[in-house]
Protein backbone atom coordinates (compact mmCIF):
# COMPACT_ATOMS: atom_id res chain seq x y z
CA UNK A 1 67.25 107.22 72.46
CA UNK A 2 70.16 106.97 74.16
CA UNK A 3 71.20 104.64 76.88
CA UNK A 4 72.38 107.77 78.92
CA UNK A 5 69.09 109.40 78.66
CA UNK A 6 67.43 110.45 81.77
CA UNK A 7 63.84 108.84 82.18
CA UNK A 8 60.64 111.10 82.61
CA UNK A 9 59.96 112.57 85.77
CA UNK A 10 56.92 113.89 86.88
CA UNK A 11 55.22 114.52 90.60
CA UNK A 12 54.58 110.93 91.60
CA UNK A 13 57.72 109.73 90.70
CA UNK A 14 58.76 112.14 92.99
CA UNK A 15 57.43 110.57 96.09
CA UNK A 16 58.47 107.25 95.33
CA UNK A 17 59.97 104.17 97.14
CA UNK A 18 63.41 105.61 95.36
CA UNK A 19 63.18 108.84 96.35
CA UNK A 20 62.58 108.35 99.40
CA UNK A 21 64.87 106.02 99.90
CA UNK A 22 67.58 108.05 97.87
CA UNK A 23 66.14 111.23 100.59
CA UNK A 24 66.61 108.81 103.79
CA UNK A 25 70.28 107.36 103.12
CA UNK A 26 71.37 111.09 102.30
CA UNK A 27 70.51 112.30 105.34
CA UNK A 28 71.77 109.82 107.58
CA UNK A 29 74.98 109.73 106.02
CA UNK A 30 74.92 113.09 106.38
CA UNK A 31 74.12 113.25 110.03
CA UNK A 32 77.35 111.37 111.16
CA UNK A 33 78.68 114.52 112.27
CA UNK A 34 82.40 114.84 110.11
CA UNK A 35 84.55 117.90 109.15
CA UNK A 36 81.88 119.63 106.86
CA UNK A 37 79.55 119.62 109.53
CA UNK A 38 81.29 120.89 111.68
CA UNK A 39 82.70 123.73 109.22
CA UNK A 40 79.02 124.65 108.97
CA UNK A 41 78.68 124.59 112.28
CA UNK A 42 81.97 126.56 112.94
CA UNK A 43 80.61 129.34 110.70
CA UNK A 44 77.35 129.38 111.89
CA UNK A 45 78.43 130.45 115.76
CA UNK A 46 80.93 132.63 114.11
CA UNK A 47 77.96 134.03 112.00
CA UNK A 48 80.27 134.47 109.03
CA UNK A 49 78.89 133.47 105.57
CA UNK A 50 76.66 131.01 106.68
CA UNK A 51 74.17 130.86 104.45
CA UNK A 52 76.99 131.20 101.25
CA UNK A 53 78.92 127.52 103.56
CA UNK A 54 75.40 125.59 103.42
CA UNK A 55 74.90 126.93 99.55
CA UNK A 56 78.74 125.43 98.44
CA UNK A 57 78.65 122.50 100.80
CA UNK A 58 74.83 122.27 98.95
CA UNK A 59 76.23 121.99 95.08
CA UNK A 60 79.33 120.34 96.25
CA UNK A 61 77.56 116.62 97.68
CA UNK A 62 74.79 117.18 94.82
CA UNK A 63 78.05 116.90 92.37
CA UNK A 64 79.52 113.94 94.23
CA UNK A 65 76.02 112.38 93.81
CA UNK A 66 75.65 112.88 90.73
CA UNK A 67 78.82 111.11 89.59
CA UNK A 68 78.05 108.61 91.75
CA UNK A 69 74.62 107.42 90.79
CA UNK A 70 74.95 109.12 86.43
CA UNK A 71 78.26 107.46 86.54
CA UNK A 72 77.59 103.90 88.04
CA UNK A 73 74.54 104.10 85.65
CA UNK A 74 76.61 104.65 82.68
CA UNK A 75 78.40 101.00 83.46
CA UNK A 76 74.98 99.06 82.15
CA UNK A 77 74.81 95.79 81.57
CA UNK A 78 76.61 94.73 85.03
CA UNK A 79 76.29 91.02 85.84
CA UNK A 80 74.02 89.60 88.62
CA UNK A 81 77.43 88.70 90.34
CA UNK A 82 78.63 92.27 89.54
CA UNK A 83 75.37 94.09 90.94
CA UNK A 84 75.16 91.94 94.21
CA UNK A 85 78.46 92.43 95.05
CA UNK A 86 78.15 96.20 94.69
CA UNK A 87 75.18 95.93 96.49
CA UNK A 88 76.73 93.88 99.39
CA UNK A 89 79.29 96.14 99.50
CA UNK A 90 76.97 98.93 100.19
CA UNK A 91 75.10 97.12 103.20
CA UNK A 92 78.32 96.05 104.50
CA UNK A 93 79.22 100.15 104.48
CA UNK A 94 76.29 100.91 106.29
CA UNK A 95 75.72 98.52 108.63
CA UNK A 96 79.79 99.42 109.99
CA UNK A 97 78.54 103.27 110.17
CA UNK A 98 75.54 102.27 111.98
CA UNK A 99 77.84 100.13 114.35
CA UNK A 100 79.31 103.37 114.69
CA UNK A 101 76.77 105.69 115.26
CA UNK A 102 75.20 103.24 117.59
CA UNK A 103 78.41 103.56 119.65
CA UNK A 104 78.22 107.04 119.69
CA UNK A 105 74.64 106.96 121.02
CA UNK A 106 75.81 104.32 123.69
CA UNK A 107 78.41 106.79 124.66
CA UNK A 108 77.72 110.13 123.17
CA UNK A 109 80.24 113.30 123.57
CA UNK A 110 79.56 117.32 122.87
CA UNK A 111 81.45 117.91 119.45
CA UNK A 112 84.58 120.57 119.74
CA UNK A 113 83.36 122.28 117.22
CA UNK A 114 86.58 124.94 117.30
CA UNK A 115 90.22 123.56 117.61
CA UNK A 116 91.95 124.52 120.85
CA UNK A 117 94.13 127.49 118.24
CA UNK A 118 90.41 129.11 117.30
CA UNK A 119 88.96 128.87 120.63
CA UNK A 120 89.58 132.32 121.89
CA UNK A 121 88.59 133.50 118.52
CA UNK A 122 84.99 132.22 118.16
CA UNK A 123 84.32 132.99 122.12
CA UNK A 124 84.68 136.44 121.58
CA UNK A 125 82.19 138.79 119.31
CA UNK A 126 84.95 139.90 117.16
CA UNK A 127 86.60 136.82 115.57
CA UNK A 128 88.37 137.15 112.65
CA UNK A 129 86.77 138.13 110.04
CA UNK A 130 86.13 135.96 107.02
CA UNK A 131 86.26 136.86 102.84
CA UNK A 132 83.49 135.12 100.86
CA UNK A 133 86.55 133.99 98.94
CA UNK A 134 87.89 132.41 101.86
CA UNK A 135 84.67 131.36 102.82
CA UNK A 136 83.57 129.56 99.37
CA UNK A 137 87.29 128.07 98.94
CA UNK A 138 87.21 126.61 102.53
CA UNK A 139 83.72 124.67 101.88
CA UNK A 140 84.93 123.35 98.89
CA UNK A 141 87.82 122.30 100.75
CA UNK A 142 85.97 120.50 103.40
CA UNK A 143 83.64 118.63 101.07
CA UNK A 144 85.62 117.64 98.20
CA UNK A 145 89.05 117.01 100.09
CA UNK A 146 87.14 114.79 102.44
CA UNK A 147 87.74 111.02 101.70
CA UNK A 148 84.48 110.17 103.69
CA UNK A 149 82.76 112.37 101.73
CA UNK A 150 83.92 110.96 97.87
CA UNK A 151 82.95 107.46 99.78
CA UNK A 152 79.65 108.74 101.56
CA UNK A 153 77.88 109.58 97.88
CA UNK A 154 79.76 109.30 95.30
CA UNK A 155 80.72 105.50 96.08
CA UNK A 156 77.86 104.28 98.48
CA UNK A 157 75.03 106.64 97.00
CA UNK A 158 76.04 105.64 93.33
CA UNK A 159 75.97 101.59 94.43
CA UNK A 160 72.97 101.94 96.54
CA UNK A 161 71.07 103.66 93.12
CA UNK A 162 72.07 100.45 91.53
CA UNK A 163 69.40 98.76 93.42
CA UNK A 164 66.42 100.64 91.79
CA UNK A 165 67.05 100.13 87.92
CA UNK A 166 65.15 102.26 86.10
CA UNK A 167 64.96 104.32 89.12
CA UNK A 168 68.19 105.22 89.91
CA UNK A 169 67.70 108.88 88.55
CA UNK A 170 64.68 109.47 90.87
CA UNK A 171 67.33 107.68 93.85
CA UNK A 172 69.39 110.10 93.25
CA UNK A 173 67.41 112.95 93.09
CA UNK A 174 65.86 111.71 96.78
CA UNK A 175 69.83 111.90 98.07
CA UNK A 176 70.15 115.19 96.28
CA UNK A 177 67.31 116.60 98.56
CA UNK A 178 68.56 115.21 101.36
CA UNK A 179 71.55 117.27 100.98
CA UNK A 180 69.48 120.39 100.84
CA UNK A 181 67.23 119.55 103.54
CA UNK A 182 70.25 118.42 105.99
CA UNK A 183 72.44 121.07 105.53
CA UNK A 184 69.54 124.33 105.41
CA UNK A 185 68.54 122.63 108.94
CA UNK A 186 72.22 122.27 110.06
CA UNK A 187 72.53 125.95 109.30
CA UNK A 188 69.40 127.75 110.61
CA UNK A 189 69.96 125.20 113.71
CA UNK A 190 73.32 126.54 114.21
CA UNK A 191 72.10 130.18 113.79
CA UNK A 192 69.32 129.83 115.75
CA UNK A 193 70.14 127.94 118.37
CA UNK A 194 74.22 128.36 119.00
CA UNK A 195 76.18 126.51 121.61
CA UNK A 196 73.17 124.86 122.76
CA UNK A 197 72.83 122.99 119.77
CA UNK A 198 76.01 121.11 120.89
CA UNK A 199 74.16 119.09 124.10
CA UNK A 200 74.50 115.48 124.97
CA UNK A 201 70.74 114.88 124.53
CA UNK A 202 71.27 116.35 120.57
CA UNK A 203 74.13 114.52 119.34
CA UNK A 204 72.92 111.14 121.16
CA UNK A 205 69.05 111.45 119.56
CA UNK A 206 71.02 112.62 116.22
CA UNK A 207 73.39 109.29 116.56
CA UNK A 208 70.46 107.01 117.70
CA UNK A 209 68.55 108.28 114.28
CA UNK A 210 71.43 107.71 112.19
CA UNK A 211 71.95 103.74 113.37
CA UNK A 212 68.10 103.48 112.74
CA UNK A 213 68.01 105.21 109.46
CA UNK A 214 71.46 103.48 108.37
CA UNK A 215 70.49 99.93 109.31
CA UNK A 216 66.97 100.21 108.32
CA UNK A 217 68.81 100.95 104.42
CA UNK A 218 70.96 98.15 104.91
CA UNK A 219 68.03 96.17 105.26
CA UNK A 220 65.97 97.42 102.45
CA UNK A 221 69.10 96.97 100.18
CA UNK A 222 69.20 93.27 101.18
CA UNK A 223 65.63 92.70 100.37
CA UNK A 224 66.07 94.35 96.75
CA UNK A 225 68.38 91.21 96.05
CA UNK A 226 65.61 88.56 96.21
């Protein structure tokens, strides 16, 4: 066999530390609110090929992941030196996000969802209508034109996995469902509950559970080393 060979999965492995883990660092990298967010946010109020934004934005961080944690993998053989250093790396990453988030929750702000140039158009029923083309080619745009984005999962996903040997695949997989569970609630949020989704109270709770979720990695990632 192999050494690229994927290992067997099956239903427990499924709920495991990993995964869940892997699930837990998706989403609250996810949750710092950034340019694809908001896109799918954007779209959502516009109600223009939502549902097609949250599909591309979907495949597009389950791609990043995937080279991140299958490619990382692939290296093998890293050195204890090597691995904690990646590692370190990792925590230092999230414990600066969750410095930021925490700042954010210490002095949160509505997001402006709409540059000042769209405004008129997304306040008024009949914005400007939208091709799926359009549509597809501008999610890819936000999520793989991003730099925090190729750093979020590919990078810090991929050296996180490293932590979990073995289990890297099922790490991996966790972050992958974290994508789809993020962005399907980011989009039914923003379709069913509109402007009022973009409240004070929402983005501070949102900020306060990303520093918590962030940290609380950071930590786990630490303890993996001894």
């Amino acid at each position: 066999m192999s050494a690229l060979a994927l290992p067997a999965l099956n239903l427990p492995a499924l709920f495991s530390p990993a995964f869940t883990a892997g699930m837990v660092l998706s989403i609250s990298l996810i949750m710092a609110i950034g340019p694809q967010n908001a896109h799918v946010l954007r779209m959502g109020l516009q109600r223009q090929h939502l549902w097609l934004t949250v599909a591309v934005c979907v495949v597009a961080d389950i791609v990043l992941i995937g080279l991140g944690v299958l490619g990382l993998a692939q290296l093998g053989g890293l050195s204890d030196k090597l691995h904690g250093a990646l590692v370190g790396a990792g925590m230092l990453f999230l414990a600066v996000y969750g410095w930021q988030a925490f700042q954010r929750f210490l002095h949160p702000r509505t997001l402006a969802i709409v540059a000042d140039e769209d405004k008129s158009a997304t306040d008024k029923p009949d914005a400007a209508a939208v091709t799926r083309r359009q549509a597809l080619l501008s999610a890819l745009a936000f999520s793989w034109l991003n730099p925090h984005a190729w750093l979020d999962t590919a990078v810090l996903i991929g050296t996180a996995s490293l932590a979990y040997g073995q289990g890297s695949t099922v790490f991996g997989l966790g972050a992958a469902a974290g994508s789809v569970v993020w962005f399907l609630a980011l989009g039914a949020a923003a379709f069913w509950l509109g402007r009022r989704l973009n409240s004070l109270r929402v983005w501070r709770a949102l900020d306060g559970m990303v520093a918590l979720m962030m940290w609380g990695t950071a930590i786990a990632l630490l303890v993996s080393l001894f």
